[in-house]
N, C-alpha and C. Protein backbone atom coordinates (compact mmCIF):
# COMPACT_ATOMS: atom_id res chain seq x y z
N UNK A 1 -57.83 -5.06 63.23
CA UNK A 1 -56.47 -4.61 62.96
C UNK A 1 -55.53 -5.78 62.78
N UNK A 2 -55.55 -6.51 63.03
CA UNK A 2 -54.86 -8.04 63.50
C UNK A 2 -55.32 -8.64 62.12
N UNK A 3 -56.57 -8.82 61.84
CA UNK A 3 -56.65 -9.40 60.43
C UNK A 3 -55.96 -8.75 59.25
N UNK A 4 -55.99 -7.02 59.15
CA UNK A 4 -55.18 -6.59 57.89
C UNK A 4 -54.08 -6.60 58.25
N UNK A 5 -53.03 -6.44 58.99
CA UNK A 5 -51.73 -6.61 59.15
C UNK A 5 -51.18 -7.98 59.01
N UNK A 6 -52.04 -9.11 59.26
CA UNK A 6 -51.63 -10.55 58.91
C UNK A 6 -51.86 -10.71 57.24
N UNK A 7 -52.82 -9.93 56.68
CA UNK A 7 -53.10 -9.56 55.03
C UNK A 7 -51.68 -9.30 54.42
N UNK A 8 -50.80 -7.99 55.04
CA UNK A 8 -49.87 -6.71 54.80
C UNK A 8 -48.75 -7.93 54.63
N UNK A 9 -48.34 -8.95 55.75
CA UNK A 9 -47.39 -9.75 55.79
C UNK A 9 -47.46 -10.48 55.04
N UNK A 10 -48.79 -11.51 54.68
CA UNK A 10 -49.10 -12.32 53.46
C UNK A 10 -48.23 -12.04 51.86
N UNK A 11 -49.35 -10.50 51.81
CA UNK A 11 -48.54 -9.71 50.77
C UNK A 11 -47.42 -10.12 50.43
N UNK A 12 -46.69 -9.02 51.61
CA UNK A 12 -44.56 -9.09 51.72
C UNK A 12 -44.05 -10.87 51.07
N UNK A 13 -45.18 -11.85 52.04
CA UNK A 13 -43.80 -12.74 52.06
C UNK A 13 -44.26 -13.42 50.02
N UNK A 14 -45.41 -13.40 49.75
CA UNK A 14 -45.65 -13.58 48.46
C UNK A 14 -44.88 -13.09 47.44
N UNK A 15 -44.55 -11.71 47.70
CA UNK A 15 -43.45 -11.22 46.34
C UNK A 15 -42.85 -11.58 45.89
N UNK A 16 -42.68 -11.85 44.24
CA UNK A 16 -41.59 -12.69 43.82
C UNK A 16 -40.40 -11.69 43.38
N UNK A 17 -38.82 -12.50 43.46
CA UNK A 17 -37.84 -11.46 43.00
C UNK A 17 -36.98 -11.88 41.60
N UNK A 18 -36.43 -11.35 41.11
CA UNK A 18 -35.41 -11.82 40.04
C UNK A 18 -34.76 -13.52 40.69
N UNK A 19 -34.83 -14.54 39.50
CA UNK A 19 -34.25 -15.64 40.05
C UNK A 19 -32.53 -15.89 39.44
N UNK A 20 -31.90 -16.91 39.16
CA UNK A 20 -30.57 -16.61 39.17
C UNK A 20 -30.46 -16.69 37.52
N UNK A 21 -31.93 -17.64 36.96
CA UNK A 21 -32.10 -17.70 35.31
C UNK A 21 -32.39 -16.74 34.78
N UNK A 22 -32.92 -15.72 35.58
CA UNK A 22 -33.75 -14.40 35.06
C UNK A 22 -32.29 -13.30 34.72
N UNK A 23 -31.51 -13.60 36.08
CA UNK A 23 -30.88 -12.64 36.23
C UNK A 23 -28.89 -13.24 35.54
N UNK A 24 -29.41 -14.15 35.33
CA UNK A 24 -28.19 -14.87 33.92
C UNK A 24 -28.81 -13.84 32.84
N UNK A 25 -30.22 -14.27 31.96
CA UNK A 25 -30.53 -13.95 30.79
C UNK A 25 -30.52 -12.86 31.12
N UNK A 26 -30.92 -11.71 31.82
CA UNK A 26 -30.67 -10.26 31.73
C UNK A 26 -29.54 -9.92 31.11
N UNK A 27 -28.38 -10.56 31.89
CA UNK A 27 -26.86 -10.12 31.50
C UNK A 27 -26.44 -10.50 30.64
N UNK A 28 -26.92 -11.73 29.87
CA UNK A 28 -26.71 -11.92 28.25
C UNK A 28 -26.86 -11.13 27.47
N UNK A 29 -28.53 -10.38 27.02
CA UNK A 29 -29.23 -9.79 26.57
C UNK A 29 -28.35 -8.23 26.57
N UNK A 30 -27.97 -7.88 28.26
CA UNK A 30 -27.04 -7.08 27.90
C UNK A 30 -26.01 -6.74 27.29
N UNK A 31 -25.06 -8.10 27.71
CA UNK A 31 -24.00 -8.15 26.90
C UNK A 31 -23.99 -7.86 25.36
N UNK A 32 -24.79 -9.22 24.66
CA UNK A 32 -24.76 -8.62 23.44
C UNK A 32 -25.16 -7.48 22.75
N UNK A 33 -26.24 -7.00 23.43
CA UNK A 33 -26.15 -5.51 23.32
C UNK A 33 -25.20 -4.53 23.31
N UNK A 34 -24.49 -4.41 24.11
CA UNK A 34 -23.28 -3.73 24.42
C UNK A 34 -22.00 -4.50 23.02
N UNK A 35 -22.08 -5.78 22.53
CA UNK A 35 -21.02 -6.17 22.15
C UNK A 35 -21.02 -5.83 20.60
N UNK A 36 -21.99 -6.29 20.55
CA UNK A 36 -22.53 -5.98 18.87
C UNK A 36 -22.12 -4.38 18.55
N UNK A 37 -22.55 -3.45 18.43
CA UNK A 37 -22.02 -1.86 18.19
C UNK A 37 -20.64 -1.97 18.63
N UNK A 38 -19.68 -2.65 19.60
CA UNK A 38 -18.47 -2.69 19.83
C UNK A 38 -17.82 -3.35 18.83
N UNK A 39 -18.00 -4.34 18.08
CA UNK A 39 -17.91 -5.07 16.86
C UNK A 39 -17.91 -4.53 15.90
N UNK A 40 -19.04 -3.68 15.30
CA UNK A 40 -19.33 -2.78 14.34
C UNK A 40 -18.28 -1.69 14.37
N UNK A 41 -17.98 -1.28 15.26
CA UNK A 41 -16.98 -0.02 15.24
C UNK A 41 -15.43 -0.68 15.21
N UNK A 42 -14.93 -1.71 16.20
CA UNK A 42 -13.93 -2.54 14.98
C UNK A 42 -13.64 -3.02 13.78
N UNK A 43 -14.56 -3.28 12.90
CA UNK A 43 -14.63 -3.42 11.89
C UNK A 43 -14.69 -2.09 11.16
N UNK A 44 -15.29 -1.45 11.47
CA UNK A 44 -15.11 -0.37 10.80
C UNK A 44 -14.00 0.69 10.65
N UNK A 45 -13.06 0.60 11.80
CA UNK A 45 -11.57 1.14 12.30
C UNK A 45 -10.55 0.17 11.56
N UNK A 46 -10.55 -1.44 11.33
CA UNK A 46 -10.18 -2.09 10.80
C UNK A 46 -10.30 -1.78 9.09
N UNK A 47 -11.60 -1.19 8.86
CA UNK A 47 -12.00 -1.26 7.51
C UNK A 47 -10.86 0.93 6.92
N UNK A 48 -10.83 1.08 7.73
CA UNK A 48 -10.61 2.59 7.58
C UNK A 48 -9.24 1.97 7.57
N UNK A 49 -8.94 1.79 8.33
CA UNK A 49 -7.08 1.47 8.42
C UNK A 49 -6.64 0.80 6.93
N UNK A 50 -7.39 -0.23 6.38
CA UNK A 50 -7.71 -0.98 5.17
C UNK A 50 -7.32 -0.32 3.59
N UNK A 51 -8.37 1.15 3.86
CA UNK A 51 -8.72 1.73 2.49
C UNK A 51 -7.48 3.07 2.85
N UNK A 52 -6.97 3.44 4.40
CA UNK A 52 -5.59 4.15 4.65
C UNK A 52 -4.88 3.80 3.78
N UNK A 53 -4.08 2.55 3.67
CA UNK A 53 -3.00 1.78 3.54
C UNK A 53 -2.75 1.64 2.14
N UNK A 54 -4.14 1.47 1.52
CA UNK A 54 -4.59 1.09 0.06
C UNK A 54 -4.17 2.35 -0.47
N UNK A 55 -4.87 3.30 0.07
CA UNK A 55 -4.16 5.21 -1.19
C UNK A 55 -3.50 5.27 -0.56
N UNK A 56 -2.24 4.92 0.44
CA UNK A 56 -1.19 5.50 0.29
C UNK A 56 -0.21 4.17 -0.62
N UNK A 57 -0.61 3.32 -0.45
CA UNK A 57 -0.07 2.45 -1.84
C UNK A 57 -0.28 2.68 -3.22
N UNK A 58 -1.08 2.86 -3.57
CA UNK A 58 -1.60 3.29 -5.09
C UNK A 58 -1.07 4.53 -5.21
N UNK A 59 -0.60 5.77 -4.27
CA UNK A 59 -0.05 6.72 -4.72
C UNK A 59 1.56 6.71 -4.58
N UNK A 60 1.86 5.75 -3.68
CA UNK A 60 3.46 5.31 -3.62
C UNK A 60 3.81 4.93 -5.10
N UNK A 61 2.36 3.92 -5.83
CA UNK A 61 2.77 3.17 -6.78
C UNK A 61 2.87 4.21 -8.09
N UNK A 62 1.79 5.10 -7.86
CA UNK A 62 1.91 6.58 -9.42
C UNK A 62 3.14 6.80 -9.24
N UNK A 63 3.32 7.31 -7.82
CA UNK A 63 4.84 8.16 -7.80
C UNK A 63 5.57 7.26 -8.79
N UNK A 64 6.18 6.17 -8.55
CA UNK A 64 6.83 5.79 -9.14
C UNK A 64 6.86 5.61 -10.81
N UNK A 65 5.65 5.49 -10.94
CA UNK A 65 5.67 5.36 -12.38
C UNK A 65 6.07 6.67 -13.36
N UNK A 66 4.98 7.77 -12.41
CA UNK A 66 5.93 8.96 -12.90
C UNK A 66 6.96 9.81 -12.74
N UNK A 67 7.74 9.36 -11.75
CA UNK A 67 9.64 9.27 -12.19
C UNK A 67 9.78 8.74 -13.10
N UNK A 68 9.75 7.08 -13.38
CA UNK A 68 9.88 6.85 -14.60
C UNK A 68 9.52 7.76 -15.82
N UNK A 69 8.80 7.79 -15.85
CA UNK A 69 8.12 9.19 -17.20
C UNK A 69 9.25 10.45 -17.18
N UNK A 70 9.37 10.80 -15.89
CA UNK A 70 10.53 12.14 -15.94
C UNK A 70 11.56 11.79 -16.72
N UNK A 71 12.09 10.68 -15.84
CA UNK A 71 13.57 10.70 -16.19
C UNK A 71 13.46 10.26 -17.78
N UNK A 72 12.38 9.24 -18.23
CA UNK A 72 12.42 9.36 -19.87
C UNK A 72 12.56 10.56 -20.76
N UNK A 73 11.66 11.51 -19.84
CA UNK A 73 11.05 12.74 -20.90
C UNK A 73 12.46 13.89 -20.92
N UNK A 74 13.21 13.70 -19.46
CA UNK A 74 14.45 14.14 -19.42
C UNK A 74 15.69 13.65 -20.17
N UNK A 75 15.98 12.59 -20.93
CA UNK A 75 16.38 11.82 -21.59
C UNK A 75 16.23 12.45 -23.42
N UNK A 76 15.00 12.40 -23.43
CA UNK A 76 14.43 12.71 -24.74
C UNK A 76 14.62 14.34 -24.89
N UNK A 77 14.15 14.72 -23.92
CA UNK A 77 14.85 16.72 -24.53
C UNK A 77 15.84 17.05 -24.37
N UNK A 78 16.73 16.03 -23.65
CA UNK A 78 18.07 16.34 -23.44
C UNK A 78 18.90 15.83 -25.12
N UNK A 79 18.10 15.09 -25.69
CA UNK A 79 18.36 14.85 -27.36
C UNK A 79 18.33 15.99 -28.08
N UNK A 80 16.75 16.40 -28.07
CA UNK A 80 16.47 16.94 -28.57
C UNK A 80 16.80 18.83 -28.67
N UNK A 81 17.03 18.89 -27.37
CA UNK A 81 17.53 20.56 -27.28
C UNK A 81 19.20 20.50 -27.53
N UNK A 82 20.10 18.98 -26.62
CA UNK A 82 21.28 19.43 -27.06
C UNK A 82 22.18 18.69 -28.33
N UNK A 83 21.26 17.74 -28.78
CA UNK A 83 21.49 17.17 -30.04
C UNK A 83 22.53 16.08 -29.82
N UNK A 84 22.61 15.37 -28.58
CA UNK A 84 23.23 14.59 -28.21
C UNK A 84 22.50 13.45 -28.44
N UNK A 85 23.65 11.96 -28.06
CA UNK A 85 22.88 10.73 -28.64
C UNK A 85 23.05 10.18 -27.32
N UNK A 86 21.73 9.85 -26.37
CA UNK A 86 20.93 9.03 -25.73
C UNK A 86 19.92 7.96 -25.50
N UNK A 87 20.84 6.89 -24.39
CA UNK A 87 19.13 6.15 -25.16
C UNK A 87 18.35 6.95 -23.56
N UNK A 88 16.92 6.29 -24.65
CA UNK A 88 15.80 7.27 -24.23
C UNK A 88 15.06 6.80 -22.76
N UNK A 89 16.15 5.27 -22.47
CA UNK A 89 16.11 4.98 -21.33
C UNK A 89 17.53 4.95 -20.04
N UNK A 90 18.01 5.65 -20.77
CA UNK A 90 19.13 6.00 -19.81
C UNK A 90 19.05 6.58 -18.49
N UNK A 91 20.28 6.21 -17.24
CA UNK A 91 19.48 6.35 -15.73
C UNK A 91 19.05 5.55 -15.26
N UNK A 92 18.24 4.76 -15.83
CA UNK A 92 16.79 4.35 -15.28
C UNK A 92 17.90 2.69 -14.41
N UNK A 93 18.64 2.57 -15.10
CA UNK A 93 19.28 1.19 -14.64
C UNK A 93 18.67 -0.44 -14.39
N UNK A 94 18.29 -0.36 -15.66
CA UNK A 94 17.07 -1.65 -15.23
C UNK A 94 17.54 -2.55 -16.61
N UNK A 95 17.25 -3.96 -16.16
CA UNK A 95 17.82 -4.91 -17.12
C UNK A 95 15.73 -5.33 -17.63
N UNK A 96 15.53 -5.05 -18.77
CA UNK A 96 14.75 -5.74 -19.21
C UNK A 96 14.19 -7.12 -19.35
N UNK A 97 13.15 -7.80 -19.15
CA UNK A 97 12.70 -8.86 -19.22
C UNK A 97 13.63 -9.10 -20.37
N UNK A 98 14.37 -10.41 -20.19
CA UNK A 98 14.70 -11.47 -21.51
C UNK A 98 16.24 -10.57 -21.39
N UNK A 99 17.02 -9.70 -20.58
CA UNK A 99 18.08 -9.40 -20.73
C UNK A 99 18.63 -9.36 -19.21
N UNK A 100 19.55 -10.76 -19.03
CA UNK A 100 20.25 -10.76 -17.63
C UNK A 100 19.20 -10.94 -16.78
N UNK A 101 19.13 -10.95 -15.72
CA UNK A 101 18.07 -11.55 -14.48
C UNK A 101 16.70 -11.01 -14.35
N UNK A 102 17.00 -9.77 -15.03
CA UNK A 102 15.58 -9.42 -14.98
C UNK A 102 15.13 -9.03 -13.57
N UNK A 103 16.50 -8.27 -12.70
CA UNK A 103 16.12 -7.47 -11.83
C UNK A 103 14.70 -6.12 -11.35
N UNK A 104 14.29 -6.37 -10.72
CA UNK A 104 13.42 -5.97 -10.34
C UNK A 104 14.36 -4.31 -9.67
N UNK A 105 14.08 -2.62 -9.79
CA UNK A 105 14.80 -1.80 -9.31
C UNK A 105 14.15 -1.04 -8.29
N UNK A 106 14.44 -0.39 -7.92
CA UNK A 106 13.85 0.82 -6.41
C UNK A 106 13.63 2.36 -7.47
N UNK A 107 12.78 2.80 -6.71
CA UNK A 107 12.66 3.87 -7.16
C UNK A 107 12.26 4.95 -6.28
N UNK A 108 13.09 6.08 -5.81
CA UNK A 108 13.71 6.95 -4.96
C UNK A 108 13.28 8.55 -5.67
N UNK A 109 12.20 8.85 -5.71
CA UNK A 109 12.06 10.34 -6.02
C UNK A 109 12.67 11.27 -5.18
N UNK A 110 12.95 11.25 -4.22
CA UNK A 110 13.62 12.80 -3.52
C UNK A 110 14.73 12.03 -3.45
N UNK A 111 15.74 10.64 -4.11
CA UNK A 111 17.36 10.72 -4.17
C UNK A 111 18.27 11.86 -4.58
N UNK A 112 19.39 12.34 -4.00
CA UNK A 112 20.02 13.43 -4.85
C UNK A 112 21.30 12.85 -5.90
N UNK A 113 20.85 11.47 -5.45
CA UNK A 113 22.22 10.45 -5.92
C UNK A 113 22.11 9.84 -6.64
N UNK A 114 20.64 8.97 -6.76
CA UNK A 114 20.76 7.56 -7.26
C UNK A 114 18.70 7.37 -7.50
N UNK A 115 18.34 8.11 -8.20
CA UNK A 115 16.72 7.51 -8.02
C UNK A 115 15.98 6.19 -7.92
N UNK A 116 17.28 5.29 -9.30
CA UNK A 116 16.76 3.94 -9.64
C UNK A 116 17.71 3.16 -8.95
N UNK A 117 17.80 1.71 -8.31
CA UNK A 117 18.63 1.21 -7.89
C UNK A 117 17.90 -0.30 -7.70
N UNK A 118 18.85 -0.95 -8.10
CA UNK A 118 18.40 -2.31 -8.61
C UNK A 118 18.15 -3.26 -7.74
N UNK A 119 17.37 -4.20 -7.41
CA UNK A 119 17.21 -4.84 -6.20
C UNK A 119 18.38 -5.83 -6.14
N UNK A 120 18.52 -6.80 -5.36
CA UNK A 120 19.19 -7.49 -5.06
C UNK A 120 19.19 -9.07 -6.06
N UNK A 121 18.10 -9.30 -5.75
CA UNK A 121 17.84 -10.23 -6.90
C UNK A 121 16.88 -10.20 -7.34
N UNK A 122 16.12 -11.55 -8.34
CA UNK A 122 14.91 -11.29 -9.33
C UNK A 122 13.82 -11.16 -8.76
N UNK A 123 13.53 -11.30 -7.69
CA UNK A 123 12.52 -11.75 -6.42
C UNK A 123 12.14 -10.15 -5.76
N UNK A 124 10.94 -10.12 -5.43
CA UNK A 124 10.71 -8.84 -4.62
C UNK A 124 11.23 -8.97 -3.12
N UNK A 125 11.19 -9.81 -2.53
CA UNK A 125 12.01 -10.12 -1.56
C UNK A 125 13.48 -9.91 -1.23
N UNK A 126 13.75 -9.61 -2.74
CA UNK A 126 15.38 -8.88 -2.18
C UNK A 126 15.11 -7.11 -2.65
N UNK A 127 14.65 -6.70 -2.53
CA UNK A 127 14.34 -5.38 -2.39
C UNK A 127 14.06 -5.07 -1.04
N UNK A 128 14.37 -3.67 -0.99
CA UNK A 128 14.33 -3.13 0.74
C UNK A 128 13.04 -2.03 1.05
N UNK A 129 12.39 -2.31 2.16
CA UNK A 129 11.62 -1.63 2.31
C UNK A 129 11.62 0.29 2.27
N UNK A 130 11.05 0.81 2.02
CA UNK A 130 10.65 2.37 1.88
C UNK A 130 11.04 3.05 3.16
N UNK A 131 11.26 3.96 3.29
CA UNK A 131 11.62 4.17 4.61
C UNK A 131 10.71 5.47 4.93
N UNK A 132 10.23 5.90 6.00
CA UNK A 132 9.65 7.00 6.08
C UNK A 132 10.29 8.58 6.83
N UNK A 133 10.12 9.09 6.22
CA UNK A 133 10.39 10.62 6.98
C UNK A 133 9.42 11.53 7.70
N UNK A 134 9.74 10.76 9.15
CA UNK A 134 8.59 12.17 9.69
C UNK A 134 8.41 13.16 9.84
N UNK A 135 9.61 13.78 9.31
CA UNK A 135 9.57 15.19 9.52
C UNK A 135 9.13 15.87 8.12
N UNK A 136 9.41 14.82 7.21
CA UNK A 136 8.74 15.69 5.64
C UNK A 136 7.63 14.87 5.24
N UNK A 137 7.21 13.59 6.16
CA UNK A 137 6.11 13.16 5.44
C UNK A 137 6.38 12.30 4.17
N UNK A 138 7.28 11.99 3.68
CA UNK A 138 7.84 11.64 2.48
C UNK A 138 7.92 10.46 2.48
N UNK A 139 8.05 9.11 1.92
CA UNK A 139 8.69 7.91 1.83
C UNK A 139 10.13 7.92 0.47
N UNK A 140 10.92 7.39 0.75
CA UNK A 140 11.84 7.35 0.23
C UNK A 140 12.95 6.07 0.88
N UNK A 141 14.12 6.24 0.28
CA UNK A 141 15.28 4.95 0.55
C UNK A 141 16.58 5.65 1.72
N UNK A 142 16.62 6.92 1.54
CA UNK A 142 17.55 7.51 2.24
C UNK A 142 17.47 7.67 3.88
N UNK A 143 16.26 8.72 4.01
CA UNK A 143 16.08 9.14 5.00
C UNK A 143 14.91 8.73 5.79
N UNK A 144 14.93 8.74 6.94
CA UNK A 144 13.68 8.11 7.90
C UNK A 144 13.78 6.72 8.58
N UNK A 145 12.54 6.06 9.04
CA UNK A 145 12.92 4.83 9.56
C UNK A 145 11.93 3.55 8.76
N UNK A 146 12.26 2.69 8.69
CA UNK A 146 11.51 1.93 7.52
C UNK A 146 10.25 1.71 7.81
N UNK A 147 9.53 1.57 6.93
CA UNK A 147 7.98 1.47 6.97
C UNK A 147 7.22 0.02 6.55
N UNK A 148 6.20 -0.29 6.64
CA UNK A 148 5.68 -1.17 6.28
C UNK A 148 5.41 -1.60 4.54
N UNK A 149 5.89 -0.36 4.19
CA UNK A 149 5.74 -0.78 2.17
C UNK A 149 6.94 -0.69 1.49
N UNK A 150 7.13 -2.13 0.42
CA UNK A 150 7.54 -2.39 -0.24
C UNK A 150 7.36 -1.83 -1.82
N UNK A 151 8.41 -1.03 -2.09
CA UNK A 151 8.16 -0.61 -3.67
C UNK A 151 8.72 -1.35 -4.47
N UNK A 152 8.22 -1.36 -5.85
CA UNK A 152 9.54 -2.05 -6.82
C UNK A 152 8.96 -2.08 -8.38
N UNK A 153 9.72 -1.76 -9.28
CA UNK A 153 9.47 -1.34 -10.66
C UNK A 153 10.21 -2.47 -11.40
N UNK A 154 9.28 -2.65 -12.50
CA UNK A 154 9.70 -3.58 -13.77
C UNK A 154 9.43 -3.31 -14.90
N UNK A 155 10.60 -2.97 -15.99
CA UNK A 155 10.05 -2.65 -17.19
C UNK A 155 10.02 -3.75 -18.37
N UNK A 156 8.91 -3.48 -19.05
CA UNK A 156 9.35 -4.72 -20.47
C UNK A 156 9.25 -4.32 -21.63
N UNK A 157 9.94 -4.90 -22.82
CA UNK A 157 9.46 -4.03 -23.90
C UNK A 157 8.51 -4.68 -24.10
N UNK A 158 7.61 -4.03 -25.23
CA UNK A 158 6.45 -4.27 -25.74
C UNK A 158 7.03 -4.98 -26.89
N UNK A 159 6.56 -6.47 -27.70
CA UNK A 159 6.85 -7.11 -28.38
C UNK A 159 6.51 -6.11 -29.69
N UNK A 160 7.69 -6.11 -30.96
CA UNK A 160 7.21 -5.75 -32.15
C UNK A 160 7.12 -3.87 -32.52
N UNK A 161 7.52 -3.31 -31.51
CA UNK A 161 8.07 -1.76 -31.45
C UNK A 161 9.09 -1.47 -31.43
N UNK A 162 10.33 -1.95 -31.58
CA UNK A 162 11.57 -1.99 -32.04
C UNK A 162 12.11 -0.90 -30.60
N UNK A 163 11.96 -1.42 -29.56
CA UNK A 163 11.88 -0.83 -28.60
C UNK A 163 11.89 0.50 -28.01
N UNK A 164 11.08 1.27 -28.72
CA UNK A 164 10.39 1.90 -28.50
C UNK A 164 8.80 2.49 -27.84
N UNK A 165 8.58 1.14 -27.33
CA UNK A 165 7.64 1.28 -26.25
C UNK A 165 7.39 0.27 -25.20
N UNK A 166 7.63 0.71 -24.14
CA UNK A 166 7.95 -0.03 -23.03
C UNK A 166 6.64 -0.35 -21.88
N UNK A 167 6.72 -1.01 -20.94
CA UNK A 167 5.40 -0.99 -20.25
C UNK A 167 6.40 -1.21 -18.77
N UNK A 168 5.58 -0.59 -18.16
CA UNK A 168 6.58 -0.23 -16.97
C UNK A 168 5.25 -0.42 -15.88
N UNK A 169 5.62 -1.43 -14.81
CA UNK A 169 4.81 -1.81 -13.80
C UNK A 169 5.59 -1.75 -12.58
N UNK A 170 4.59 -1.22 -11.62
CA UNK A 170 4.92 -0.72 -10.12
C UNK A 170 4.26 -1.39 -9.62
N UNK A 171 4.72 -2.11 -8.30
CA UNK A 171 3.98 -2.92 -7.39
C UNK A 171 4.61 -2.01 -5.92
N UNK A 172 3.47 -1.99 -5.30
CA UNK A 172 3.69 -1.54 -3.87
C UNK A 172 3.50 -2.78 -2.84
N UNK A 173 3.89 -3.47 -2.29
CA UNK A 173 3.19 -4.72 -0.76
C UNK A 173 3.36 -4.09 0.18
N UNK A 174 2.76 -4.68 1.26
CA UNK A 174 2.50 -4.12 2.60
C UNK A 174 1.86 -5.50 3.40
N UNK A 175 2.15 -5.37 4.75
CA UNK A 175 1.37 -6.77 5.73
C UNK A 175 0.08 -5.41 6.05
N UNK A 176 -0.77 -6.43 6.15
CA UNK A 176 -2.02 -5.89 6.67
C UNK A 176 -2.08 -6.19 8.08
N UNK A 177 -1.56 -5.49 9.07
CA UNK A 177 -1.47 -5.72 10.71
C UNK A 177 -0.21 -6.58 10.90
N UNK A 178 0.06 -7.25 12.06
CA UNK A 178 1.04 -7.92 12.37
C UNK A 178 1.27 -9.30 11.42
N UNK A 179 0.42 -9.89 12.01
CA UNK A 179 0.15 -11.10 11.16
C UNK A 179 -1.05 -11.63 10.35
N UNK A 180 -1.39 -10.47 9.55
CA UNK A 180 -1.92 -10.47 8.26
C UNK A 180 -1.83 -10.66 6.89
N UNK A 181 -2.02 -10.67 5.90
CA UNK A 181 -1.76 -11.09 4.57
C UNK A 181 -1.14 -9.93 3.67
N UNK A 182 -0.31 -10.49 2.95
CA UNK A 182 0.60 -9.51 2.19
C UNK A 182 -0.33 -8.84 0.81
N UNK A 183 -0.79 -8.02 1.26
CA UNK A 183 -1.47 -6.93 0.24
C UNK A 183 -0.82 -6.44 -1.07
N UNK A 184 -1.39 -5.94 -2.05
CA UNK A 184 -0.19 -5.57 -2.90
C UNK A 184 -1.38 -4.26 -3.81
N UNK A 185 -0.95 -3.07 -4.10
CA UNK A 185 -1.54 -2.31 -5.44
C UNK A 185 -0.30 -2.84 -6.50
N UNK A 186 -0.97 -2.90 -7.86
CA UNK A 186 0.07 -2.99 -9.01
C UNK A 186 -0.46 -1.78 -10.09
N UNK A 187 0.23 -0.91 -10.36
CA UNK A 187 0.21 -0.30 -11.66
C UNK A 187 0.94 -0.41 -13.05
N UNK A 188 0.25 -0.56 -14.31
CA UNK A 188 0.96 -0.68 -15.69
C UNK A 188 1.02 0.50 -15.89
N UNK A 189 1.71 1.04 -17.34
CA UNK A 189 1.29 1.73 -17.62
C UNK A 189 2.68 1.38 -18.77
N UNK A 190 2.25 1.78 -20.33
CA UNK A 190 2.94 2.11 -21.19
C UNK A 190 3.61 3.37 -21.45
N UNK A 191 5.25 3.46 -21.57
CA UNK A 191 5.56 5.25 -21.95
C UNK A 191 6.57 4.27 -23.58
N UNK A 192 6.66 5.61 -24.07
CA UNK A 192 7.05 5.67 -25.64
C UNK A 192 8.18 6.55 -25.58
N UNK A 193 8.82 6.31 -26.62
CA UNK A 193 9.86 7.02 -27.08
C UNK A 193 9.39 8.06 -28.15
N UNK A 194 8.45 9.32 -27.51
CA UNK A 194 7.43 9.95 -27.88
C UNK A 194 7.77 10.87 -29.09
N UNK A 195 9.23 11.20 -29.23
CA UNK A 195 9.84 12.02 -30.25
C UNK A 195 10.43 10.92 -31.72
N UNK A 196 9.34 11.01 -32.66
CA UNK A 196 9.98 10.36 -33.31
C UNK A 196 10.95 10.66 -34.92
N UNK A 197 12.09 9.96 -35.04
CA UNK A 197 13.27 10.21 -35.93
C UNK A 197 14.50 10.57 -35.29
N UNK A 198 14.31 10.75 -33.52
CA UNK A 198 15.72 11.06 -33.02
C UNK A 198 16.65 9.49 -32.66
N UNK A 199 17.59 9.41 -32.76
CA UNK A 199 18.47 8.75 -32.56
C UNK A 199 18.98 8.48 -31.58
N UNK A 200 19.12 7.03 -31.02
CA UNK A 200 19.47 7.09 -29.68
C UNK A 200 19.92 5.38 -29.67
N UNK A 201 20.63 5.29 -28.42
CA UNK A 201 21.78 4.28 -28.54
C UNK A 201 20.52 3.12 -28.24
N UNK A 202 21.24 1.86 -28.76
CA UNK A 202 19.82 1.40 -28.11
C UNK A 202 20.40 0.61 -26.37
């Protein structure tokens, strides 16, 4: 009995346990385990917030272009049904490339006052940010509290159309996070003075 119980103790004191290298590299191994999928899902919340920001810019930027289009097309049947003489860019309040500074203007779809309104100076930087409405969801200049995007419209004529066709570009910016890089969607798009033989101031 004395010999296997001096065996039993042998045993015990032989066992080896986790050492302090074993039990470092465990908790590495864990860590990055755990860190990596934590990474992946920032980036990917980062990447969602990204392509957020992007369609609601690119559709800030349509909006605008098609006001512009309204108020033209409102312009042109207002010729044409009341036989009055308009130019076919009237409203719109914008100094063309190659005429005066070449202000850069705002553009305000739900204004009841003022849709187009001219920035401050030639620079997008003197334009004022969009403001948002939380209660309608809307961006606009009037109502709400300002938002992170910058709108702003520029029209030019098209060389050699006796100005009659214009190209009208919308830029939206935005910071990407606090101190991130200034993003931008830009849209062109050409509109015409689509009725042709009516008369209008130029």
């Amino acid at each position: 009995m004395t010999k296997l119980s001096n065996q039993k103790d042998i045993k015990k004191t032989t066992q080896k346990g986790f050492t302090l290298i074993e039990t470092l590299v465990a908790i590495t191994v864990l860590t990055i385990a755990v860190a990596a999928p934590l990474t992946l899902a920032a980036q990917s919340l980062m990447a969602a917030y990204t392509a957020r920001d992007q369609v609601t810019a690119f559709h800030l930027a349509q909006e605008a272009i098609e006001t512009v289009r309204a108020q033209r097309d409102h312009n042109i049947l207002n010729v044409v049904k009341n036989g009055g003489v308009v130019d076919w860019l009237d409203g719109l309040d914008v100094e063309l490339v190659g005429a005066g500074s070449n202000k850069p203007f705002l553009v305000d779809s739900l204004s009841t006052s003022n849709n187009f309104i001219l920035c401050g100076g030639s620079t997008a930087s003197s334009c004022d940010y969009l403001k948002f409405d939380t209660s309608t969801g809307f961006y606009g200049h009037e109502n709400g509290n300002s938002s992170r995007f910058k709108r702003f419209v520029r029209i030019t004529e098209v060389p050699g159309t006796n100005a009659e066709e214009m190209t009208v570009r919308a830029e939206v910016q935005w910071r990407a996070g606090i101190l991130g890089n200034i993003r931008s969607v830009i849209i062109e798009e050409n509109i015409y003075k689509w009725v042709a033989g009516i008369i209008t101031t130029p």
